[in-house]
Protein backbone atom coordinates (compact mmCIF):
# COMPACT_ATOMS: atom_id res chain seq x y z
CA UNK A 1 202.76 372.10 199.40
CA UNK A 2 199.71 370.70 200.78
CA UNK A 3 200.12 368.85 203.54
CA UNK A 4 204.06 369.44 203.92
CA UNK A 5 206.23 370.67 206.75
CA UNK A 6 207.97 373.65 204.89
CA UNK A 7 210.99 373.63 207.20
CA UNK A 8 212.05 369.90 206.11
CA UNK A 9 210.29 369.20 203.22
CA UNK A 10 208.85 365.74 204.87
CA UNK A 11 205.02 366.00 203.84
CA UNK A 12 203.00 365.08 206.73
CA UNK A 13 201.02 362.41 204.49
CA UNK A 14 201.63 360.85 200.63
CA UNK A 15 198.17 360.42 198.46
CA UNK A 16 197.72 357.24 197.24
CA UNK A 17 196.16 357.64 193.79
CA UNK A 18 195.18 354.12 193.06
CA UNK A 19 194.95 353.33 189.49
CA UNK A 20 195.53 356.75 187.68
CA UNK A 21 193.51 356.33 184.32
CA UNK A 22 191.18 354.15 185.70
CA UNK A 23 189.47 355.57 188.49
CA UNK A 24 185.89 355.07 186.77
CA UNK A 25 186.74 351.31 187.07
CA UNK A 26 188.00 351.43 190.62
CA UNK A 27 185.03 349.63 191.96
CA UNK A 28 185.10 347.01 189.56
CA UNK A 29 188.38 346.63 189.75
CA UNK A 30 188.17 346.14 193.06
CA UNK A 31 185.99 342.92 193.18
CA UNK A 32 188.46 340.48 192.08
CA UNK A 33 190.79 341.89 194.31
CA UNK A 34 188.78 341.50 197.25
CA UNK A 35 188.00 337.67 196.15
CA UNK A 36 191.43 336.96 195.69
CA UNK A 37 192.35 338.74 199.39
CA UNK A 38 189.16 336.54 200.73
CA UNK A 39 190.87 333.30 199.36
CA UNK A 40 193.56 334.13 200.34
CA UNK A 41 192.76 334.84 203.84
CA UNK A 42 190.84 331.52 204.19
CA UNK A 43 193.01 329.56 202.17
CA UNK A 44 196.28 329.90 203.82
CA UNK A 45 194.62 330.13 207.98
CA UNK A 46 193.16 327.33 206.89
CA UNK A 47 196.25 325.23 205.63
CA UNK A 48 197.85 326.93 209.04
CA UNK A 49 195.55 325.38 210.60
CA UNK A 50 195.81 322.12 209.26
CA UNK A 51 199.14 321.75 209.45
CA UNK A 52 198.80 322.32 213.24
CA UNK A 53 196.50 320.24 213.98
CA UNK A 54 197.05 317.03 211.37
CA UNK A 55 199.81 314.86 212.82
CA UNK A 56 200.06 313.35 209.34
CA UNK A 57 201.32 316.79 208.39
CA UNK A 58 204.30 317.38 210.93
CA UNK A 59 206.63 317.04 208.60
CA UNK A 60 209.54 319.80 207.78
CA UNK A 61 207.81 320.22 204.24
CA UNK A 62 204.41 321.17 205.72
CA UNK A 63 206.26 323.33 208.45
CA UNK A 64 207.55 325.01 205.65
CA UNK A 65 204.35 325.51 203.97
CA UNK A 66 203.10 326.92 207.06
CA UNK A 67 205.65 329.15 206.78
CA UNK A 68 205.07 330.02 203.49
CA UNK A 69 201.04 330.75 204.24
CA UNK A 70 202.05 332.64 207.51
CA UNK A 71 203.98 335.19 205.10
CA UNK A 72 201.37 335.24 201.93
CA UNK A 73 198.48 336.32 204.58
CA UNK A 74 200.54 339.21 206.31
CA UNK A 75 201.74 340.29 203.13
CA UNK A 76 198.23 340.59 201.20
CA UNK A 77 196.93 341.82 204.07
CA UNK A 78 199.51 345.06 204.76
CA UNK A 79 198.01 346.30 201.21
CA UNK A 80 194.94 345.21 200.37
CA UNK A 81 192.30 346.75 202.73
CA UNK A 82 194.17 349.99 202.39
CA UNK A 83 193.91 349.84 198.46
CA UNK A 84 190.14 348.58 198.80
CA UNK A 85 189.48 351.73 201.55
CA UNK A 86 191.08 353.57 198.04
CA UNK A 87 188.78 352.34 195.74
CA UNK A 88 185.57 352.21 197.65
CA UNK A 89 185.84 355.12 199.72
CA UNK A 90 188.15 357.58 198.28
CA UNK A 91 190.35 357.32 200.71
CA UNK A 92 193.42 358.32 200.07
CA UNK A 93 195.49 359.68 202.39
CA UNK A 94 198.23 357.97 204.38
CA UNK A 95 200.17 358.95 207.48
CA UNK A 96 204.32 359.84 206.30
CA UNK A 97 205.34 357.13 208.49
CA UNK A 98 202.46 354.85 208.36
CA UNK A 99 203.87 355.18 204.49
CA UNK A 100 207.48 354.11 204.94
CA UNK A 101 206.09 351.15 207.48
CA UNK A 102 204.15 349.52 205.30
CA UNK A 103 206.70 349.89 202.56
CA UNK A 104 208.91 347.98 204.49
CA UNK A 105 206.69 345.57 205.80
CA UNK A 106 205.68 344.61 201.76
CA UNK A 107 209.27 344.54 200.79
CA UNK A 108 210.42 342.44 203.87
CA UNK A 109 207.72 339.98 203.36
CA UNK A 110 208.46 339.85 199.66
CA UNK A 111 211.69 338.97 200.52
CA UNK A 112 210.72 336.57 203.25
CA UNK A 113 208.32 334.87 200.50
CA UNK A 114 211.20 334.45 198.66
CA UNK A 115 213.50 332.98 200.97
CA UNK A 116 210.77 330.40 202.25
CA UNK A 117 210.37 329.40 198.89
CA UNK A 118 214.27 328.51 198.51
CA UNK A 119 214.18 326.70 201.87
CA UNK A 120 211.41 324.37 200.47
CA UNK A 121 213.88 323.79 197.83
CA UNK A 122 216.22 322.41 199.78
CA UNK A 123 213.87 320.28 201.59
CA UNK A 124 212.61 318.47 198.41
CA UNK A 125 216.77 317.98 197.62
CA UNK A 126 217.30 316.82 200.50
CA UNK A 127 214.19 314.89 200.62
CA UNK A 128 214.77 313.19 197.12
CA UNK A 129 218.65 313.37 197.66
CA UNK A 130 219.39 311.97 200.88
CA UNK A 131 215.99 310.50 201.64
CA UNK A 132 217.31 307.70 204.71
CA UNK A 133 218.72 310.88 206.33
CA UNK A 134 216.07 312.90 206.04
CA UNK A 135 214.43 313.15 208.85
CA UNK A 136 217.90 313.32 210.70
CA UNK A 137 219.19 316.67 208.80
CA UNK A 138 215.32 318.76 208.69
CA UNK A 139 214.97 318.43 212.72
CA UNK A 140 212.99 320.59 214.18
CA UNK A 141 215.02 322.83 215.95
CA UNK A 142 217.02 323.40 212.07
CA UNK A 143 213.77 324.23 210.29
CA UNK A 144 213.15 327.15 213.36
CA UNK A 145 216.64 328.12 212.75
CA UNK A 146 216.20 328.80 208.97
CA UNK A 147 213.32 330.29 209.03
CA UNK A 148 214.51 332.52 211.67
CA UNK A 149 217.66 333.48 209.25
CA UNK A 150 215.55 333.83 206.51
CA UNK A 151 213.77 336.52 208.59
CA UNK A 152 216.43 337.88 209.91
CA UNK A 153 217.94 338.59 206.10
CA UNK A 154 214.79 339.96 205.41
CA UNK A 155 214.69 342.49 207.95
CA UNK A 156 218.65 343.29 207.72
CA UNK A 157 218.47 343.82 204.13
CA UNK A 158 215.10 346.10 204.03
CA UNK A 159 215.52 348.28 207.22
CA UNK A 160 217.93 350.87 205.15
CA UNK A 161 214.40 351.28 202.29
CA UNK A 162 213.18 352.98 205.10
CA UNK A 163 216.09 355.47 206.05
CA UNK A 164 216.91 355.74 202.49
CA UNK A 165 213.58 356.83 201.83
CA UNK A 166 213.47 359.25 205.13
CA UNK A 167 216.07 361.37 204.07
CA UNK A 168 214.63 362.35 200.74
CA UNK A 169 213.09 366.13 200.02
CA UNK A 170 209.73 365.93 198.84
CA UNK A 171 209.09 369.20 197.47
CA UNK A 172 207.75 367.77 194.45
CA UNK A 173 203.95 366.95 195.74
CA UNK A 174 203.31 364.16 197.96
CA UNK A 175 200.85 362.60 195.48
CA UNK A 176 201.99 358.62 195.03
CA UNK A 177 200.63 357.01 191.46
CA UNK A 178 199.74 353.67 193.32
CA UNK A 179 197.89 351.88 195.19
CA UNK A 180 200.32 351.18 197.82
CA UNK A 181 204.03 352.46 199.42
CA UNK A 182 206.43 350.71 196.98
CA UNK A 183 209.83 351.78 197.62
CA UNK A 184 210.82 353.46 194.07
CA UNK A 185 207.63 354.80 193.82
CA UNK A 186 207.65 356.76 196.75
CA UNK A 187 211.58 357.42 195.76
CA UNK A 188 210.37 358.74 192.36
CA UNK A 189 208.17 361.55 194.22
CA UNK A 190 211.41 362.89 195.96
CA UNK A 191 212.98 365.95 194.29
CA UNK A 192 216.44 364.60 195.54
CA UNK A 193 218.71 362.39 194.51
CA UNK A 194 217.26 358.46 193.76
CA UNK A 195 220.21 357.08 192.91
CA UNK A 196 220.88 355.67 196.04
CA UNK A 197 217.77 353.94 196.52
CA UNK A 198 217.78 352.85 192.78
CA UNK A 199 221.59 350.91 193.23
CA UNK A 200 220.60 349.47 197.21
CA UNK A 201 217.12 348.54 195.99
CA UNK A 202 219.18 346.47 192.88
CA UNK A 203 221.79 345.73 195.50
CA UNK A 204 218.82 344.25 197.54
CA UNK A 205 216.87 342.18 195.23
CA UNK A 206 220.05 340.67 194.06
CA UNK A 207 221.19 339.47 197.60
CA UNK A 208 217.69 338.24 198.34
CA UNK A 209 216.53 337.45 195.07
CA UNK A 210 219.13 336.76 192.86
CA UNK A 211 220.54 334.23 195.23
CA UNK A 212 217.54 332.47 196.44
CA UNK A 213 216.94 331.63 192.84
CA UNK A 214 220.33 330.70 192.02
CA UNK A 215 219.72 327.82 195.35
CA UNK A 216 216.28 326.66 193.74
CA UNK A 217 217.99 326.57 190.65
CA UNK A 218 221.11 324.33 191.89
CA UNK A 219 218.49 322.63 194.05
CA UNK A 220 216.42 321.31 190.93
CA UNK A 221 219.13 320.33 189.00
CA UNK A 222 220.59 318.28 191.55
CA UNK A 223 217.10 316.79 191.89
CA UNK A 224 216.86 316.09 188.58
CA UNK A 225 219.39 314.52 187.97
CA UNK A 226 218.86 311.89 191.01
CA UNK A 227 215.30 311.64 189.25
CA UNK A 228 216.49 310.48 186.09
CA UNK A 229 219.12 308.12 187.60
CA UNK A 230 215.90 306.47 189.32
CA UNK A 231 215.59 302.90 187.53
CA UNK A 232 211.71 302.56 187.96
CA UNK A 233 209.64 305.02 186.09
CA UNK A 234 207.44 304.90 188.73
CA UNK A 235 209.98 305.92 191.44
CA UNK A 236 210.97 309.08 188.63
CA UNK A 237 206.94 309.75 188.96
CA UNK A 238 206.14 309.37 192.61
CA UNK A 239 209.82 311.51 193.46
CA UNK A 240 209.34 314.70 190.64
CA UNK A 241 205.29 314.57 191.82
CA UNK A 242 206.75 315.65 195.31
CA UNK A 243 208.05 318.68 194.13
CA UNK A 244 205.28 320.20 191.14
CA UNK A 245 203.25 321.98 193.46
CA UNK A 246 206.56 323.85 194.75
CA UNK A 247 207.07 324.39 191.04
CA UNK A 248 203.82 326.22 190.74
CA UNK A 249 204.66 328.25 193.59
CA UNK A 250 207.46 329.18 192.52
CA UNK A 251 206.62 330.58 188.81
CA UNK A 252 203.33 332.17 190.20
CA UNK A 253 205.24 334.23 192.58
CA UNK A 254 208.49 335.01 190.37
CA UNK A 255 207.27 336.05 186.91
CA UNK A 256 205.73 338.88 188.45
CA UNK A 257 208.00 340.04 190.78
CA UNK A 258 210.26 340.16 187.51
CA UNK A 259 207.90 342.34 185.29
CA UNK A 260 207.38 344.64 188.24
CA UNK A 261 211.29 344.57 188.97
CA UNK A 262 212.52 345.16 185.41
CA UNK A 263 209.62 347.43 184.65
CA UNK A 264 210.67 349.89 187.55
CA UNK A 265 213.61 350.04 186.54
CA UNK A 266 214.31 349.78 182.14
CA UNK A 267 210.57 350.02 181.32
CA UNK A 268 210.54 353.41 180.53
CA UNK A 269 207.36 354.86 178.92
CA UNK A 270 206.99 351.85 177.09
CA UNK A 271 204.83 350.10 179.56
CA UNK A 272 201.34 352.06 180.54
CA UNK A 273 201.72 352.56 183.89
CA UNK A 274 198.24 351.58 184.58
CA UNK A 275 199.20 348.01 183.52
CA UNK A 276 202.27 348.36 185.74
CA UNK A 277 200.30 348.97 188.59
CA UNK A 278 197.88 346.23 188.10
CA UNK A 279 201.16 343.70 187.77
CA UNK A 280 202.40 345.21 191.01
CA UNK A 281 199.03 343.98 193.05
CA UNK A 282 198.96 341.06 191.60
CA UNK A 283 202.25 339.90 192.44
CA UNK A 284 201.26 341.00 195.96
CA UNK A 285 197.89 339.04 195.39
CA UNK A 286 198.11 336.55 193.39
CA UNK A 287 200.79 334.15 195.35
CA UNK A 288 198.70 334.27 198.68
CA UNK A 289 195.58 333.48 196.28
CA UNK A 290 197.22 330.80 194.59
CA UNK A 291 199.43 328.87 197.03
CA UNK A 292 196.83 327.40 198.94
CA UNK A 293 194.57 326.25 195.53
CA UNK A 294 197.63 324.45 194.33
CA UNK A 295 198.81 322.93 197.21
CA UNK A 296 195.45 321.51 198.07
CA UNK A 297 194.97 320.51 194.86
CA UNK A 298 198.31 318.67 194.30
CA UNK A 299 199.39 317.03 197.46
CA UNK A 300 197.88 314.21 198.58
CA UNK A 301 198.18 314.49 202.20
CA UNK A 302 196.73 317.72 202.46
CA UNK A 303 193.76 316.83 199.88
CA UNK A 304 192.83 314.19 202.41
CA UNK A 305 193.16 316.06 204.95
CA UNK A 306 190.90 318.58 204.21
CA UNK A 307 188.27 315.62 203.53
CA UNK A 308 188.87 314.05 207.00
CA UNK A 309 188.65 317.67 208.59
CA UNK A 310 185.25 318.51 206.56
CA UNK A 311 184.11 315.21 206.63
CA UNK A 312 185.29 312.90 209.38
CA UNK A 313 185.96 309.63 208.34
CA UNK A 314 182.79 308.83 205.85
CA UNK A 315 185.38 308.91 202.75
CA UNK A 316 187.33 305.96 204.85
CA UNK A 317 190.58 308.46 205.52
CA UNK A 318 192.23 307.56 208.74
């Protein structure tokens, strides 16, 4: 097998196919990608670096959101110049272990994404809920904390992908139908036994995913109904406005991840894989793209303070 070690069946590299029916359209393919990577990248060091440096914005919500962008601009970035070297250069070799690392490092920061995304849930219930304590339960030192858990799960619960994927025989080829190291599709390469991987990975998703979206989901109900208990419609306005742009988030990053979850795994031959592939990069792509565009767009504070960062203090923003 080219490019194997014969004595443990552990290929020395995997072949990253890209897009297998569409390798004509690489390059074009390949321009929004590397738009949505460049916003991105400026989108989310940029709202980093307002929230540092905006006293307005010290507030758990925006530490959050750092958070949030910290994660979306690691996690584009572990994929995207490797699948643009792909399609511009026909690169397509990558290193065994250089393989399972980034595998983890996508998966981890998947799940990370995912678990910042339930912490901001919280903070808008607790925000809306308990507003007079608010500042007294989100301290500083509990906002480190969580997001320190939440990347401690992470790591916990994605470290085995890596050792379950090790101890596989790839006698099969070492040619990977995407564009990056997802864990089932390397798995699926493996002449051994994937069952393993296939009930952890479930297992996985379920404690990371399953619950985090069964918080938000509590979370939003108990918001809601403080919101509609609110006797001024205005109140109901101003408090539910607080939390659409984490709404946005939230279904931009989730109803991917579920078409490329349930398409792994019960999709069969009924989805071209082409299209699954393309729904895989964007729900590494288009969160990080998107975050930053909605958030600017939607909350106030950050909206003007762009403006005062680009623009001083001609638009009368203190």
């Amino acid at each position: 097998m080219s490019g194997a070690n014969s004595s443990s069946l552990t290929p020395a590299f995997f072949i990253l196919n890209g897009i297998p029916g569409l390798e004509t359209a690489h390059i074009w393919i390949s321009l929004p990608f590397l738009l949505m990577y460049i916003i991105a990248v400026v989108g989310n060091c940029g709202l980093i670096y307002l929230i540092g440096h905006e006293e307005t914005l010290h507030k758990p919500m925006y530490y959050f959101l750092a958070l949030l962008s910290f994660t979306d601009v690691t996690l584009c970035t572990t994929t995207v110049p490797n699948m643009l070297c792909i399609f511009w250069f026909n690169l397509k070799e990558i290193n065994f272990n250089a393989c399972l690392a980034q595998m983890f490092f996508v998966h981890m920061l998947t799940g990370m994404e995912s678990g910042v995304l339930m912490l901001m849930a919280l903070d808008r219930y607790v925000a809306i809920c308990y507003p007079l304590r608010y500042a007294t339960i989100l301290t500083n030192p509990v906002i480190a904390k969580a997001g320190f858990a939440t990347f401690l799960r992470s790591v916990i619960l994605i470290i085995p992908f890596t050792f379950l994927t090790k101890r596989l025989p790839y006698c099969r080829g070492n040619v990977i139908p995407h564009t990056y190291c997802d864990h089932m599709s390397v798995a699926k390469v493996s002449c051994g036994n994937v069952k393993v991987n296939a009930i952890y990975g479930l297992m996985a998703a379920l404690l990371i995913g399953a619950f985090d979206i069964c918080c938000i989901s509590v979370s939003y109900t108990m918001i809601l109904r403080a919101v509609v208990s609110l006797s001024s419609s205005d109140a109901r306005h101003k408090a539910f406005s607080t939390c659409t742009s984490h709404i946005c988030a939230i279904v931009i990053t989730y109803v991917p991840a579920f078409f490329t979850f349930f398409a792994h795994r019960f999709g069969g031959q009924s989805i071209p894989h082409h299209i699954h592939i393309i729904v895989a990069n964007l729900y590494l792509l288009l969160p990080p793209t998107m975050n930053p565009i909605v958030y600017g767009v939607k909350t106030k504070q950050i909206r003007e303070g762009v403006i005062k960062f680009l623009f001083g203090d001609k638009f009368g923003i203190s």
